[in-house]
Protein backbone atom coordinates (compact mmCIF):
# COMPACT_ATOMS: atom_id res chain seq x y z
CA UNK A 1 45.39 81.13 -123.52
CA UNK A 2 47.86 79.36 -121.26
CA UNK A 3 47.72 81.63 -118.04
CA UNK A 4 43.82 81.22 -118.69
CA UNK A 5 44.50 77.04 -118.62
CA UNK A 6 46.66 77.41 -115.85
CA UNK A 7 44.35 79.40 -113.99
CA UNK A 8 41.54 77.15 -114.43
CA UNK A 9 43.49 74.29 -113.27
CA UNK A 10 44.46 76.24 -109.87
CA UNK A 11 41.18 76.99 -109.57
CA UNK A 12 39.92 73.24 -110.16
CA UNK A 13 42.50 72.32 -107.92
CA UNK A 14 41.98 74.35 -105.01
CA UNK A 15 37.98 73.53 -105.70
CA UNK A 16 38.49 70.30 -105.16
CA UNK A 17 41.03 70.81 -102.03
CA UNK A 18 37.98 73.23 -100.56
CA UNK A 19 35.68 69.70 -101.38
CA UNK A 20 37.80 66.98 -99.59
CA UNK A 21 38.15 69.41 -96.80
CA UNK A 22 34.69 69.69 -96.77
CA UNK A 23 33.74 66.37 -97.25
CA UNK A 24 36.14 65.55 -94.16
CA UNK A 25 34.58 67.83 -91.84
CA UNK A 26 31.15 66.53 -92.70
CA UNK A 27 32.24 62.99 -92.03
CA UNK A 28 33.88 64.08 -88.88
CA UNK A 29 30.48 65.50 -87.80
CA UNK A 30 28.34 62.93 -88.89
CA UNK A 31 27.90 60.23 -85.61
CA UNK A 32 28.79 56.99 -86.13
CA UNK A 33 26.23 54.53 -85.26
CA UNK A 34 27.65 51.76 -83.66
CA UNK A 35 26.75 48.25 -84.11
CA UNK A 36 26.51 45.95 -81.38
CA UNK A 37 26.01 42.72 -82.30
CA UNK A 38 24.27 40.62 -79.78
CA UNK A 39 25.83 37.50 -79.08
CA UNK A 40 23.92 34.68 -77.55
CA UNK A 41 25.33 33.61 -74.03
CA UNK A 42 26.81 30.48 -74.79
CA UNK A 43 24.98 27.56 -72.95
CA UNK A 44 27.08 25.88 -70.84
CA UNK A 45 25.76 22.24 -69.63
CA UNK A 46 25.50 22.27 -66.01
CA UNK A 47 28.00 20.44 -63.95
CA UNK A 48 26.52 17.44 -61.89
CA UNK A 49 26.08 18.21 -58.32
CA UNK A 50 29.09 16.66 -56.35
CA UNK A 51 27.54 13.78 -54.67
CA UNK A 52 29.11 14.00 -50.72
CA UNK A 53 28.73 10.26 -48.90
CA UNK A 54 26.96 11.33 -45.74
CA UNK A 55 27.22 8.76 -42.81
CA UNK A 56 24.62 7.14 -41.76
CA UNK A 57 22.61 8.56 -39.06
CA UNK A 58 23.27 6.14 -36.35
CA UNK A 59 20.18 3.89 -34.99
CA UNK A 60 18.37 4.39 -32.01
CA UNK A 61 18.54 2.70 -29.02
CA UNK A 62 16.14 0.47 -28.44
CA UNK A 63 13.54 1.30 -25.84
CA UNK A 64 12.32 -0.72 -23.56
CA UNK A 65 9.04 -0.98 -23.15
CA UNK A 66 6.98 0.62 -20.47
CA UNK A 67 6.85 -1.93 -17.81
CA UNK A 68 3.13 -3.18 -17.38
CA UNK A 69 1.48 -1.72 -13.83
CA UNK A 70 1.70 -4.34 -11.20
CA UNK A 71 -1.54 -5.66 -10.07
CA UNK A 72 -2.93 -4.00 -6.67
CA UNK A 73 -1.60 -6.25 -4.06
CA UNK A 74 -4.36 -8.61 -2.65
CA UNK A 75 -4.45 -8.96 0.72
CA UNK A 76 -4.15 -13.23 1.08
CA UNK A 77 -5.57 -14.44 4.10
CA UNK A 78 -2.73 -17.09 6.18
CA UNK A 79 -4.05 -20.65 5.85
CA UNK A 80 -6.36 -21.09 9.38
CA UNK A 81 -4.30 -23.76 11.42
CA UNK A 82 -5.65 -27.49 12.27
CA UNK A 83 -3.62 -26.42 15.30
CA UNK A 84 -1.37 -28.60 17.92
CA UNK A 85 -2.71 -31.85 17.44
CA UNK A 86 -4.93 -31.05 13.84
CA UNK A 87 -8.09 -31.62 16.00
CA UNK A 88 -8.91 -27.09 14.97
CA UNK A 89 -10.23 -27.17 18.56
CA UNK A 90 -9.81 -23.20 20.50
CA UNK A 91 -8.87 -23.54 23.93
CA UNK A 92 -7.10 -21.64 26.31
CA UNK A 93 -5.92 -21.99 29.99
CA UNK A 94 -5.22 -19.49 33.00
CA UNK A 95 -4.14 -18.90 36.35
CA UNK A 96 -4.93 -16.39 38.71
CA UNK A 97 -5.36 -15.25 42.21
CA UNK A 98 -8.54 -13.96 44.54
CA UNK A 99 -7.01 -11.39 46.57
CA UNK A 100 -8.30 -11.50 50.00
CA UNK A 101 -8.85 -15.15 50.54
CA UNK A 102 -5.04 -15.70 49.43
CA UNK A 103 -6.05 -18.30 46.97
CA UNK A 104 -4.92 -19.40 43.59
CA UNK A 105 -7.23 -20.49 40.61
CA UNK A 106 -6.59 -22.01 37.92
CA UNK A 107 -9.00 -23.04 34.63
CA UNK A 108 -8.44 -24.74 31.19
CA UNK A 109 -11.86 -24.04 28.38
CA UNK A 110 -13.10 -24.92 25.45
CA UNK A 111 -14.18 -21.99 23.40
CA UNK A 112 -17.16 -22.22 21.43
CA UNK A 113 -18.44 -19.87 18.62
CA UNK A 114 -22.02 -18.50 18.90
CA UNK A 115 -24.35 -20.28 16.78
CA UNK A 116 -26.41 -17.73 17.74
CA UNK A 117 -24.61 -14.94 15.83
CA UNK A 118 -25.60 -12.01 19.27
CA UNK A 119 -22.86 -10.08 17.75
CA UNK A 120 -24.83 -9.20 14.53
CA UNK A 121 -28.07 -8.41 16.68
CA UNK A 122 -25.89 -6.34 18.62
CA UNK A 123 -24.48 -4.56 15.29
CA UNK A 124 -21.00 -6.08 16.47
CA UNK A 125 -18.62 -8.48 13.85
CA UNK A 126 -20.93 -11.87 13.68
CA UNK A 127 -18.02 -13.48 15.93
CA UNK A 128 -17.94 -11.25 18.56
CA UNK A 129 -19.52 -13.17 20.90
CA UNK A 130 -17.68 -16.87 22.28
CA UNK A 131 -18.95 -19.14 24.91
CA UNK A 132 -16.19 -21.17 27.49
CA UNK A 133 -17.07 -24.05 28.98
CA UNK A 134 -14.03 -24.77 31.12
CA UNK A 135 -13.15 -26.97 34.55
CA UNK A 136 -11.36 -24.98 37.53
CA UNK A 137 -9.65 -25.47 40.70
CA UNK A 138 -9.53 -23.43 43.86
CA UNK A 139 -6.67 -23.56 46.51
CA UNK A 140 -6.53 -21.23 49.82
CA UNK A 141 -8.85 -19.82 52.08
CA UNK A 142 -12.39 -18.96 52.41
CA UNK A 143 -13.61 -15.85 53.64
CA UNK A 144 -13.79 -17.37 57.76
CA UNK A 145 -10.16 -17.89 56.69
CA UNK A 146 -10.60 -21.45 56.61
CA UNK A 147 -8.36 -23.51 54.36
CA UNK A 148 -10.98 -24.61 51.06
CA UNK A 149 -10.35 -26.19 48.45
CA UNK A 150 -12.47 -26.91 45.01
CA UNK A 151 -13.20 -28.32 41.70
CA UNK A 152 -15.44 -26.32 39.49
CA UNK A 153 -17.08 -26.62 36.01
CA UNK A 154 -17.95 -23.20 34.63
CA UNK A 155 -19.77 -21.89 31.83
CA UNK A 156 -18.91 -17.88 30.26
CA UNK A 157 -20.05 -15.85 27.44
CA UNK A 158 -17.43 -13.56 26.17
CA UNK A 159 -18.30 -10.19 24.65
CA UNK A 160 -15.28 -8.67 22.01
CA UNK A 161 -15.30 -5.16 21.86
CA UNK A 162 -14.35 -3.53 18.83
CA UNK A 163 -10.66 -2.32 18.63
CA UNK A 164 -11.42 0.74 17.43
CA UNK A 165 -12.61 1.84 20.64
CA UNK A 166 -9.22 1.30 22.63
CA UNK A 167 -7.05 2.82 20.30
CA UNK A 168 -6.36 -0.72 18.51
CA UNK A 169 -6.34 -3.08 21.38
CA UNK A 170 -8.40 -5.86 21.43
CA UNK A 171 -10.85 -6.04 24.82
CA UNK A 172 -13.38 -7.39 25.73
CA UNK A 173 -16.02 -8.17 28.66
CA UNK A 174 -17.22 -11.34 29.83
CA UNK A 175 -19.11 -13.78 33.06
CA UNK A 176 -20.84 -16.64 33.98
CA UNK A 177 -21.69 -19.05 36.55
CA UNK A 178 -19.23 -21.96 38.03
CA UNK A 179 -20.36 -24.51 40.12
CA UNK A 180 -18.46 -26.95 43.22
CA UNK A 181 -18.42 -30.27 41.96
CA UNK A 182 -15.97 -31.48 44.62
CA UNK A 183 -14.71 -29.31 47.44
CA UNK A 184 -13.29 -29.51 51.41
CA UNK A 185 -13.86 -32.57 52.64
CA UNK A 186 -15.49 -34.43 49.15
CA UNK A 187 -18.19 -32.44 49.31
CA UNK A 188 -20.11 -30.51 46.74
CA UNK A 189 -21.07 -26.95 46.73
CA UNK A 190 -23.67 -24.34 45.05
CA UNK A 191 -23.26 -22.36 42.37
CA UNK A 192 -21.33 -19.30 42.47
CA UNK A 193 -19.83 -16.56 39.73
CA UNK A 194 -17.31 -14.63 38.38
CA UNK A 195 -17.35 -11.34 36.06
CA UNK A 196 -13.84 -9.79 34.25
CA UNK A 197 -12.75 -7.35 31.88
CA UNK A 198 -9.54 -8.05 30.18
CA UNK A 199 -7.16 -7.28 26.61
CA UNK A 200 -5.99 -9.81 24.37
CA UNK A 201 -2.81 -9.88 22.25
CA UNK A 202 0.25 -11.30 21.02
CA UNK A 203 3.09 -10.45 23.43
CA UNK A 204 5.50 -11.63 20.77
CA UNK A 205 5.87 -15.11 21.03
CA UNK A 206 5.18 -16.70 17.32
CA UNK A 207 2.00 -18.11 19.27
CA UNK A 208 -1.83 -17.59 19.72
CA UNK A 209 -3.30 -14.62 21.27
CA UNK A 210 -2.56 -14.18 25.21
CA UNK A 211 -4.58 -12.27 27.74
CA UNK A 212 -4.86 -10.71 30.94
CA UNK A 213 -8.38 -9.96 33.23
CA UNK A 214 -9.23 -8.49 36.11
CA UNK A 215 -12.44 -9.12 38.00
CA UNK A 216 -14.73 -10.50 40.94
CA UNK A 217 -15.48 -14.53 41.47
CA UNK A 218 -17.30 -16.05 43.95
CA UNK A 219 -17.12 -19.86 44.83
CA UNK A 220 -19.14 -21.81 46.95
CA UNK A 221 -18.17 -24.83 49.00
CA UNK A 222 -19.99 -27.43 51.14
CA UNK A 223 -23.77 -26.17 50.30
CA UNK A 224 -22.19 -22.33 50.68
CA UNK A 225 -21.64 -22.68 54.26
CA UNK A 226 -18.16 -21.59 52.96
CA UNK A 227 -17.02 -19.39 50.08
CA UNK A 228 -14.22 -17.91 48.88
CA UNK A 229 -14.51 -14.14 47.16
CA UNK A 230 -13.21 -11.04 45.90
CA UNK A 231 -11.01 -9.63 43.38
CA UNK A 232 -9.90 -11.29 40.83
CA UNK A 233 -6.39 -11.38 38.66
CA UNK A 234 -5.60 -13.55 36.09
CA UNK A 235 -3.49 -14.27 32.81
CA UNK A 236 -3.82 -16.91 30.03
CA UNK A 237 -3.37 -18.41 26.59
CA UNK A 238 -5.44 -19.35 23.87
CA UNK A 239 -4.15 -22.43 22.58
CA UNK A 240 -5.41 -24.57 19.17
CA UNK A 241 -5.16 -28.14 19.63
């Protein structure tokens, strides 16, 4: 009875050895679930942007403004003199010689503007055209190579060219008729004439236009029983009085 005790005890016992080795092995084969536990990411309060002083940006320069455009330049006309003595009176005076009768003229004129206006009709400025009257004087020889002498009065009509046709220079063409009033030996004459081209300009003075003119004058003496011709040269200036 006792070896059948003890033997059920050793069996028991190595029964229950067999189970806790078995019951190891099965929890050593079992997985093991792991559990994860989420965590919530912890909210962390933004910092507050570092606030960096920036300089101002410096201020412009001023501009100026755009200057306004000048006005076109408008050509002013010089004040027309009252001339030498304020009387606004053209005149002009000249010398000259005839060649060939070795004589020497002179002449002083008032100029006159055409009322007529021949330079318009002649499709010319409406000035072109002045008139002289003038008083001259003759001293030398007549063509019998007498000495003869003479006072004239003498009336002209002067033709302006345009300057455009010289290249700029002002021309022009003129004649008219002079008459003896007093000559050789107190006597008066007949009429006689003269014809010229010449140029007009200022030769650098500061005053009025000057001119030169060459040409052909007659002038009879005594009832033109003596006369005194040929070529003509001669130089003046326009004067304003």
């Amino acid at each position: 009875m006792k070896k059948l005790v003890a033997i059920v005890l050793v069996v028991g016992l190595l029964v229950g050895v067999a189970g806790i080795y078995a019951s190891d092995a099965v929890v050593k084969k079992a997985p093991v679930k792991k559990v994860v536990k989420k965590v919530a990411p912890k909210q962390v309060a933004p910092k507050p942007a570092r606030v960096v002083p920036v300089a101002p940006a410096p201020m412009p320069a001023p501009v100026a403004p755009a200057p306004a455009p000048s006005p076109a330049p408008v050509a002013v006309k010089p004040a027309a003199s009252a001339g030498l003595f304020g009387w606004g009176l053209n005149t002009d005076a000249q010398i000259g010689y005839l060649a060939g009768q070795s004589a020497i003229t002179g002449r002083a004129d008032i100029i006159l503007d055409d009322p007529m206006a021949i330079g318009s009709m002649l499709g010319l400025k409406s000035d072109s055209v002045k008139w002289k009257l003038g008083l001259g004087a003759l001293n030398g020889n007549d063509s019998s190579n007498k000495s003869m002498k003479a006072i004239t009065v003498a009336f002209d009509g002067v033709l302006m060219l345009p300057a455009d046709w010289f290249g700029g220079v002002s021309t022009y063409v003129g004649g008219g008729l002079n008459y003896d009033v007093y000559g050789t030996g107190g006597k008066s004459g007949s009429l006689g004439g003269q014809g010229y081209v010449g140029v007009m300009g200022d030769i650098g003075m500061g005053m009025s236009p000057s001119y030169a003119q060459l040409g052909y004058g007659i002038v009879r003496s005594t009832n033109a029983s003596r006369s005194a011709k040929g070529l003509t040269i001669e130089i003046g200036q326009t004067i304003k009085l």
